[in-house]
C-alpha atoms as a PDB file:
ATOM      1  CA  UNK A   1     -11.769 -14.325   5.600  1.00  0.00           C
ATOM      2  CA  UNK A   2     -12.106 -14.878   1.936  1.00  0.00           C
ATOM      3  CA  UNK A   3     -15.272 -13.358   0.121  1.00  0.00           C
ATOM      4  CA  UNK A   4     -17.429 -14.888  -2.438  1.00  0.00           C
ATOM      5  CA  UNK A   5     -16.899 -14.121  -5.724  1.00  0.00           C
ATOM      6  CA  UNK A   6     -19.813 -12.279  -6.663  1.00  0.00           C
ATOM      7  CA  UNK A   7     -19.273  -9.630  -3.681  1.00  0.00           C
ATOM      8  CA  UNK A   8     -15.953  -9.349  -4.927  1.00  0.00           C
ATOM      9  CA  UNK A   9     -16.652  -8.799  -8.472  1.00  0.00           C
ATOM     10  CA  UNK A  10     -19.644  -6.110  -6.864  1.00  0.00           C
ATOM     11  CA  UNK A  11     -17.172  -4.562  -4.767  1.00  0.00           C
ATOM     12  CA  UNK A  12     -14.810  -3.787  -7.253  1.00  0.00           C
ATOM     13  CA  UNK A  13     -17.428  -1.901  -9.519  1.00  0.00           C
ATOM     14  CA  UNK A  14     -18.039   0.403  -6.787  1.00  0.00           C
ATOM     15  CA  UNK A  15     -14.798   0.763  -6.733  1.00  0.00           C
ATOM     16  CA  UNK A  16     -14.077   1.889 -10.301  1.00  0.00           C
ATOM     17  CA  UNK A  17     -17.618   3.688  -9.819  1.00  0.00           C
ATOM     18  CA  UNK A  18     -15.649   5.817  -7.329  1.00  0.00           C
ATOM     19  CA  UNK A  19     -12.378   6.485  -8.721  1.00  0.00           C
ATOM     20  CA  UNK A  20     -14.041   7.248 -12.062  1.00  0.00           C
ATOM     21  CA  UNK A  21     -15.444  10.340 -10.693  1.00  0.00           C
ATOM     22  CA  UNK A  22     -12.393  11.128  -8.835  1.00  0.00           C
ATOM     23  CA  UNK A  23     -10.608  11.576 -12.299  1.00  0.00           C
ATOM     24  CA  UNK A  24      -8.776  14.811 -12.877  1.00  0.00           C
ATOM     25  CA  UNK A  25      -6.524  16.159 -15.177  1.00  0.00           C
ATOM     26  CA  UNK A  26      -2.892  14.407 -14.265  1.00  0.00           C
ATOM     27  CA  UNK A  27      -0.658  16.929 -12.385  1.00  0.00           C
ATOM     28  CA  UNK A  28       3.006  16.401 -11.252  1.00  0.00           C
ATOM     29  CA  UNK A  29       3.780  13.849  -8.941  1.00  0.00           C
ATOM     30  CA  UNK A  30       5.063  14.337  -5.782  1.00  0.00           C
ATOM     31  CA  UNK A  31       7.896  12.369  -3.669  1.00  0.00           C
ATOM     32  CA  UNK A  32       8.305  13.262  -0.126  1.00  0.00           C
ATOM     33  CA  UNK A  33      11.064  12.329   2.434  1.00  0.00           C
ATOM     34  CA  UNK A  34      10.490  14.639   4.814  1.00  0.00           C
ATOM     35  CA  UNK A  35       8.526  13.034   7.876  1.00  0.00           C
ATOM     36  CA  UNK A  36       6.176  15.313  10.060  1.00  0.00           C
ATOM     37  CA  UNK A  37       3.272  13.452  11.021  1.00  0.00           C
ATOM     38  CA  UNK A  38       3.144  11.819  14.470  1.00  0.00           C
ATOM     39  CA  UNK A  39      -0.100   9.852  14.039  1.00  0.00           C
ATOM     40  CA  UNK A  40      -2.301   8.951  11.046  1.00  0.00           C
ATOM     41  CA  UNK A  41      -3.705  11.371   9.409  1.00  0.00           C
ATOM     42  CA  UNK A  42      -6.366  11.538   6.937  1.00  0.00           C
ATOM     43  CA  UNK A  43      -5.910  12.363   2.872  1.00  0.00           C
ATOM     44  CA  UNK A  44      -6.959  15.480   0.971  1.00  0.00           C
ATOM     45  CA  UNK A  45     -10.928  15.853   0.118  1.00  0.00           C
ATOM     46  CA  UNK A  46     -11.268  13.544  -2.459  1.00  0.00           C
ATOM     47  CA  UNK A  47      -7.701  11.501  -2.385  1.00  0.00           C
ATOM     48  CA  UNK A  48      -7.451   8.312  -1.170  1.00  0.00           C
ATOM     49  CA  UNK A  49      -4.332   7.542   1.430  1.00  0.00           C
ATOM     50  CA  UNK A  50      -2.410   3.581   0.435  1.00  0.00           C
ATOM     51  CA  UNK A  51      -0.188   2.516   3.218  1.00  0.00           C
ATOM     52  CA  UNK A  52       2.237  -0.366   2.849  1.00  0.00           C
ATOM     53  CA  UNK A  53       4.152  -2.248   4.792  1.00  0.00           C
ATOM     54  CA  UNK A  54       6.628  -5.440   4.862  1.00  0.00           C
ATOM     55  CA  UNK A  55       7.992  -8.327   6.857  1.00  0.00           C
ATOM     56  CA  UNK A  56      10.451 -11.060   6.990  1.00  0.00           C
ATOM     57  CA  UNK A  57       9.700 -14.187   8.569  1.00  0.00           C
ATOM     58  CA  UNK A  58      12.751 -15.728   9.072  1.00  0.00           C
ATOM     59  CA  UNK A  59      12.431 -19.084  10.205  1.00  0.00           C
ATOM     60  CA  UNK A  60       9.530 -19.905   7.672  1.00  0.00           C
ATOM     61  CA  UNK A  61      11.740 -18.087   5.013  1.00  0.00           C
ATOM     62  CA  UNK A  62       8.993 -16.146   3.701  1.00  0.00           C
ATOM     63  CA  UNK A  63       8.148 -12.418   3.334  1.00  0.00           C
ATOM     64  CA  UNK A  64       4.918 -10.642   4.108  1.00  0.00           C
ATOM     65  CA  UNK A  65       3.080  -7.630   2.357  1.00  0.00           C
ATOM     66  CA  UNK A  66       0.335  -5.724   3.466  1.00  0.00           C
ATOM     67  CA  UNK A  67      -1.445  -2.451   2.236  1.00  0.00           C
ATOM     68  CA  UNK A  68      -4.907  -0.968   3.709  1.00  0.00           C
ATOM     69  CA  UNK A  69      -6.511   1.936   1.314  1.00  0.00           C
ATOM     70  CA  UNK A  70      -8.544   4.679   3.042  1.00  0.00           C
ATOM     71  CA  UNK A  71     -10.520   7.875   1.774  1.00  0.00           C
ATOM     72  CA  UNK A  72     -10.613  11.008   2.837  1.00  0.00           C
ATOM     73  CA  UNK A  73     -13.133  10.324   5.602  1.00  0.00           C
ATOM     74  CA  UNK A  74     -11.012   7.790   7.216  1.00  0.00           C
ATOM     75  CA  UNK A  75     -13.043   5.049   6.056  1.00  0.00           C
ATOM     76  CA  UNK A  76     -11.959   1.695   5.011  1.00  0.00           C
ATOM     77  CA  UNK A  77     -12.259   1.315   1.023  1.00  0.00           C
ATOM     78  CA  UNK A  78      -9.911  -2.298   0.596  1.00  0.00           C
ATOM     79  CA  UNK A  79      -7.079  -4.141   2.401  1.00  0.00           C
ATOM     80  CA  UNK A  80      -4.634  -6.530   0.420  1.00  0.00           C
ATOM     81  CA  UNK A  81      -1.574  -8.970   1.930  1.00  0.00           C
ATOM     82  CA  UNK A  82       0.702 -11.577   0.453  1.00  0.00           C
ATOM     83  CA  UNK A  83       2.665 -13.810   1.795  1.00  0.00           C
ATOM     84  CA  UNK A  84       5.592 -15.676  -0.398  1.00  0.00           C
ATOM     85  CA  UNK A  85       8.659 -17.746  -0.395  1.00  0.00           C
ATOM     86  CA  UNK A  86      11.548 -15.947  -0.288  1.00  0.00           C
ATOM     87  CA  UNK A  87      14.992 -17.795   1.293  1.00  0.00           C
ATOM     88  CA  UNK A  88      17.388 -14.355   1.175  1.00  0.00           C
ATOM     89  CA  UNK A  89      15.343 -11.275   1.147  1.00  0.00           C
ATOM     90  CA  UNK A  90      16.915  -8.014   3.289  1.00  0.00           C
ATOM     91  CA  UNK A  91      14.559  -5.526   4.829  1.00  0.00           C
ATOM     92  CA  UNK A  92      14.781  -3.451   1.934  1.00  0.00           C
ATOM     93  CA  UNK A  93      14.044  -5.831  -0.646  1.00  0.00           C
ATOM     94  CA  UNK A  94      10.495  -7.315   1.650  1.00  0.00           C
ATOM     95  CA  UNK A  95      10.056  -2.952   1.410  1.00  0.00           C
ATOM     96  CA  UNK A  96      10.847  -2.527  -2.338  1.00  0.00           C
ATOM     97  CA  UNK A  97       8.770  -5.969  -3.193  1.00  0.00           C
ATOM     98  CA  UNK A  98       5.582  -4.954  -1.142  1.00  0.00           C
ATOM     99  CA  UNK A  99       5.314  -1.566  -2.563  1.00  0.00           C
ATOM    100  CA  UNK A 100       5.336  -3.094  -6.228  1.00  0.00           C
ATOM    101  CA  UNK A 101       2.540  -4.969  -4.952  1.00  0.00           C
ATOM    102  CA  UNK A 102       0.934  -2.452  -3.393  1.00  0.00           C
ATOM    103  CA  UNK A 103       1.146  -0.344  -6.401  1.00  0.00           C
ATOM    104  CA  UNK A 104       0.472  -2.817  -9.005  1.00  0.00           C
ATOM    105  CA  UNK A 105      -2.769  -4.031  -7.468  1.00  0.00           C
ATOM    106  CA  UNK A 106      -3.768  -0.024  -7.059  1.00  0.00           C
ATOM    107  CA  UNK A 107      -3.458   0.754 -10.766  1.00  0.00           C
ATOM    108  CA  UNK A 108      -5.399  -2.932 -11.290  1.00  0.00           C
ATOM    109  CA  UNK A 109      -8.148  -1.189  -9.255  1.00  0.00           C
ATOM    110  CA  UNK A 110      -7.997   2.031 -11.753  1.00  0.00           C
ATOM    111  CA  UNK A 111      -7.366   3.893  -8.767  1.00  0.00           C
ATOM    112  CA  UNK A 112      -6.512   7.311  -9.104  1.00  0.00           C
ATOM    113  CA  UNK A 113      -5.302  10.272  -6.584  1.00  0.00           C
ATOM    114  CA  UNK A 114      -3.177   8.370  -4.253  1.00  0.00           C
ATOM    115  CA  UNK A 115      -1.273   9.193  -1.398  1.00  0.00           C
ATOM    116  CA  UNK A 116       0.975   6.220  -1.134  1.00  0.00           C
ATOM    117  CA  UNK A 117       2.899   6.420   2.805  1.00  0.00           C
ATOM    118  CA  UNK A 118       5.692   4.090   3.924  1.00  0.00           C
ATOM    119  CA  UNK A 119       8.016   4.094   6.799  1.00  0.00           C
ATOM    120  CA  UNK A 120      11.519   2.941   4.922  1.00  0.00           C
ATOM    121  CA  UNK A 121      13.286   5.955   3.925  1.00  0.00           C
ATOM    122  CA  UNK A 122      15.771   4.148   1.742  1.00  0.00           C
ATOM    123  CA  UNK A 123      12.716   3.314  -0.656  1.00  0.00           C
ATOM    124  CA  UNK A 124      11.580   6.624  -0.573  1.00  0.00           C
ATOM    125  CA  UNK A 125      14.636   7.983  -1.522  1.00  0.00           C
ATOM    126  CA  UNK A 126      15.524   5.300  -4.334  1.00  0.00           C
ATOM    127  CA  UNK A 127      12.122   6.555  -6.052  1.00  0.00           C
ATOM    128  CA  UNK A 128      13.741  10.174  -6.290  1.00  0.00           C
ATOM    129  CA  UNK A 129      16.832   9.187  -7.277  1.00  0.00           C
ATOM    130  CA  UNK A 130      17.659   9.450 -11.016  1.00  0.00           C
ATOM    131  CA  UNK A 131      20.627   7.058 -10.260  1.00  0.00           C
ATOM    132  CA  UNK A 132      20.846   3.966 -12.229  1.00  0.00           C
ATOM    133  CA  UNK A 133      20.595   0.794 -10.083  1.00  0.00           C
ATOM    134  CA  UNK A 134      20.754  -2.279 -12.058  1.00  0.00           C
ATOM    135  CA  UNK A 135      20.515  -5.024  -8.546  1.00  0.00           C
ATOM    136  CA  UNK A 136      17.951  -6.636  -7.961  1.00  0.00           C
ATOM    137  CA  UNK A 137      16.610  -3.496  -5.445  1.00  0.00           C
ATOM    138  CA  UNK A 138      16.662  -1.602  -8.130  1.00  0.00           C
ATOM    139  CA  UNK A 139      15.284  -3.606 -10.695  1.00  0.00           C
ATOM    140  CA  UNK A 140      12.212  -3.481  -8.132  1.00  0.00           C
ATOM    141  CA  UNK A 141      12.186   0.577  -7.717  1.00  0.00           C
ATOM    142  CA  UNK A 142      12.418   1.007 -11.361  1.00  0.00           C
ATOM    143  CA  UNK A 143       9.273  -1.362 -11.992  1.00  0.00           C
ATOM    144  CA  UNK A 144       7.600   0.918  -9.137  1.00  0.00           C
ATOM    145  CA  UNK A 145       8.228   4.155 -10.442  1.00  0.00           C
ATOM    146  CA  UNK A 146       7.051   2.995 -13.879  1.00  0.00           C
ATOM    147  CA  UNK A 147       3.389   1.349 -12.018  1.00  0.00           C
ATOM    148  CA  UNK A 148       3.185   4.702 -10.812  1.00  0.00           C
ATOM    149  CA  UNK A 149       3.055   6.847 -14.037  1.00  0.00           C
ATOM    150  CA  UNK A 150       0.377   4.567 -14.831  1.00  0.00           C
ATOM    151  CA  UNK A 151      -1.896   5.851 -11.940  1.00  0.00           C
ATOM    152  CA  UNK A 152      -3.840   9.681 -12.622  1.00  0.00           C
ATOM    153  CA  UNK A 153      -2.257  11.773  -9.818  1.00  0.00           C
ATOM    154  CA  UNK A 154      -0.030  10.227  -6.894  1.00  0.00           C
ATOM    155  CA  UNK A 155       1.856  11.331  -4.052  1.00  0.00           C
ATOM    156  CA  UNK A 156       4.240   8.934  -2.280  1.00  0.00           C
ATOM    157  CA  UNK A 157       5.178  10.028   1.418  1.00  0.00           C
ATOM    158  CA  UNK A 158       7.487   8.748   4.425  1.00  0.00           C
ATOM    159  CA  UNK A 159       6.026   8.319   7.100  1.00  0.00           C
ATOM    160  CA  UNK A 160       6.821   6.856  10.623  1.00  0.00           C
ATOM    161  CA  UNK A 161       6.576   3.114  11.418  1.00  0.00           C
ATOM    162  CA  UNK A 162       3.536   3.729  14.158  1.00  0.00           C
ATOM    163  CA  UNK A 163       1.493   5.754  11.835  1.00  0.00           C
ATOM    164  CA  UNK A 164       1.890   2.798   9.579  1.00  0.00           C
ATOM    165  CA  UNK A 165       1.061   0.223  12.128  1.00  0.00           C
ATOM    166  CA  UNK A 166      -2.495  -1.361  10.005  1.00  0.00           C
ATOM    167  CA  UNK A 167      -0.120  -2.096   7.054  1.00  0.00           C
ATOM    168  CA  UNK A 168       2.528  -3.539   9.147  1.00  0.00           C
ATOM    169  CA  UNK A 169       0.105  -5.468  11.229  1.00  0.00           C
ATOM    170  CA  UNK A 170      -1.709  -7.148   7.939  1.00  0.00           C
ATOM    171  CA  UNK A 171       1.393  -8.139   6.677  1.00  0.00           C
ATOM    172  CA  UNK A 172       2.571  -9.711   9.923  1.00  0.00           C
ATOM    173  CA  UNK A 173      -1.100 -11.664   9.789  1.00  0.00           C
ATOM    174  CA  UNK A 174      -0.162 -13.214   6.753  1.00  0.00           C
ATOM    175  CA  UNK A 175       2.236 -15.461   7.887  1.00  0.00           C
ATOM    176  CA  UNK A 176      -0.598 -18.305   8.164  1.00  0.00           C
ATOM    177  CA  UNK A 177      -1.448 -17.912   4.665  1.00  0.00           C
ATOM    178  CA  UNK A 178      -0.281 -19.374   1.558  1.00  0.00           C
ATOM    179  CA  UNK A 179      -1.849 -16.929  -0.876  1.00  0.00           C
ATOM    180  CA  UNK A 180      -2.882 -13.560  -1.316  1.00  0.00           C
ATOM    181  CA  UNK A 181      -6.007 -12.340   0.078  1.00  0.00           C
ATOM    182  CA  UNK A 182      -7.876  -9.444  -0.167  1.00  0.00           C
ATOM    183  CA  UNK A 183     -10.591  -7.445   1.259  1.00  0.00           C
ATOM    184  CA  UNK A 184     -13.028  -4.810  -0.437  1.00  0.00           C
ATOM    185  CA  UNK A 185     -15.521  -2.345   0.971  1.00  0.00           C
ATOM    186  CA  UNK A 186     -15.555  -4.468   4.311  1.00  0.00           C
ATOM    187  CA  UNK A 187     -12.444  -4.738   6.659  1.00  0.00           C
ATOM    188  CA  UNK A 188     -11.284  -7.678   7.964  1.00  0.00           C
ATOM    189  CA  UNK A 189     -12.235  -8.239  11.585  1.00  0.00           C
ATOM    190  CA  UNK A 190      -8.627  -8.182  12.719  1.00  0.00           C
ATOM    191  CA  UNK A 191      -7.606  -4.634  11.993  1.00  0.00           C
ATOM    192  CA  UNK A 192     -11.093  -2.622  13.037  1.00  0.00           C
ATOM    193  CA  UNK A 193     -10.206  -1.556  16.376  1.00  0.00           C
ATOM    194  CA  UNK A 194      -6.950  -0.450  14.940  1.00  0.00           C
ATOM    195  CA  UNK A 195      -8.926   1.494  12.060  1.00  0.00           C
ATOM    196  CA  UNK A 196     -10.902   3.643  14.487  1.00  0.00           C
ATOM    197  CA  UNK A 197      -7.934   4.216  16.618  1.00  0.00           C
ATOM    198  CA  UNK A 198      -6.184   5.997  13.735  1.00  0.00           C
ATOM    199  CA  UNK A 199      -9.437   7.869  13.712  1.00  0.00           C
ATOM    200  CA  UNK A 200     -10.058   9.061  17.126  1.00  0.00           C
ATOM    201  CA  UNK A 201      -6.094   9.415  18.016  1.00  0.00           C
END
């Protein structure tokens, strides 16, 4: 699963190769709660589509993250999940702490024009609130929404937990792992079938 360093280091020039020439002028952001896709659907010509997901495993006490980045083609473009300790986490803090990742590791990547989808509402709804949350939750929402003014142009959408399924599926595969892992330009083995589903739905 893990690649060597010098395809990773290759990999990630493409990368910045890419999202280089994607680079606009920054426009407002957009927030979305409103769900209306039924399946997976592809980004805007030119966007690339991040989506996240969480989970809590309870008897090793952990939490899992996973994202999966595609363009507007479909295709794979890089995979990421994380697995750590984590003795009291709720649902909505495994939500709130993968998206950081998620986010963090995109605007490490210098990638731009995002279309960032998750199924938990309640996170999606703490972005767009201007309310001041000082717990722990919303310690971790304000650190997202400041990641995200970082990154050139991003959209960040609700969407429902079956369209999310790859993200949920890499996170739940990363219970047997003890560090983060991640995968560019070639997806893991694991999640292809599910890839061209999403495709061909």
């Amino acid at each position: 699963m893990f690649l060597p360093q010098s395809l990773i280091n290759g990999a990630k020039d493409d990368l910045t190769q890419y999202v280089e020439a994607q680079t606009e002028t920054k426009e407002p952001a957009t927030i979305n709660t409103a769900v209306t896709a039924c399946k997976w659907s592809k980004p805007d010509e030119g966007w690339l589509k991040c989506n996240v997901g969480a989970t809590i495993f309870k008897e090793e006490k952990r939490t899992g993250a996973g994202c999966v980045i595609r363009e507007h083609h479909g295709n794979f473009v890089a995979a990421r999940m994380k697995s750590k300790d984590h003795t009291s986490a709720s649902v909505r803090l495994a939500e709130a702490l993968s998206l950081r990742e998620a986010i963090s590791w995109l605007k490490d990547l210098k990638m731009q024009k995002i279309q960032v989808e998750v199924d938990a509402l309640l996170i999606v709804q703490a972005l767009s609130s201007s309310t001041l949350d000082n717990s722990v939750f919303g310690i971790i929402i304000s650190d997202c929404k400041f990641l995200l003014n970082e990154i050139n142009q991003y959209k960040v959408l609700h969407t429902k937990r079956s369209v999310n399924r790859v993200a949920h599926f890499i996170a739940r595969a990363s219970v047997s792992q003890s560090d983060l892992i991640e995968w560019l330009a070639n997806a893991p083995l694991f999640i292809t079938d599910i890839l061209k589903n999403d495709i061909h739905q």
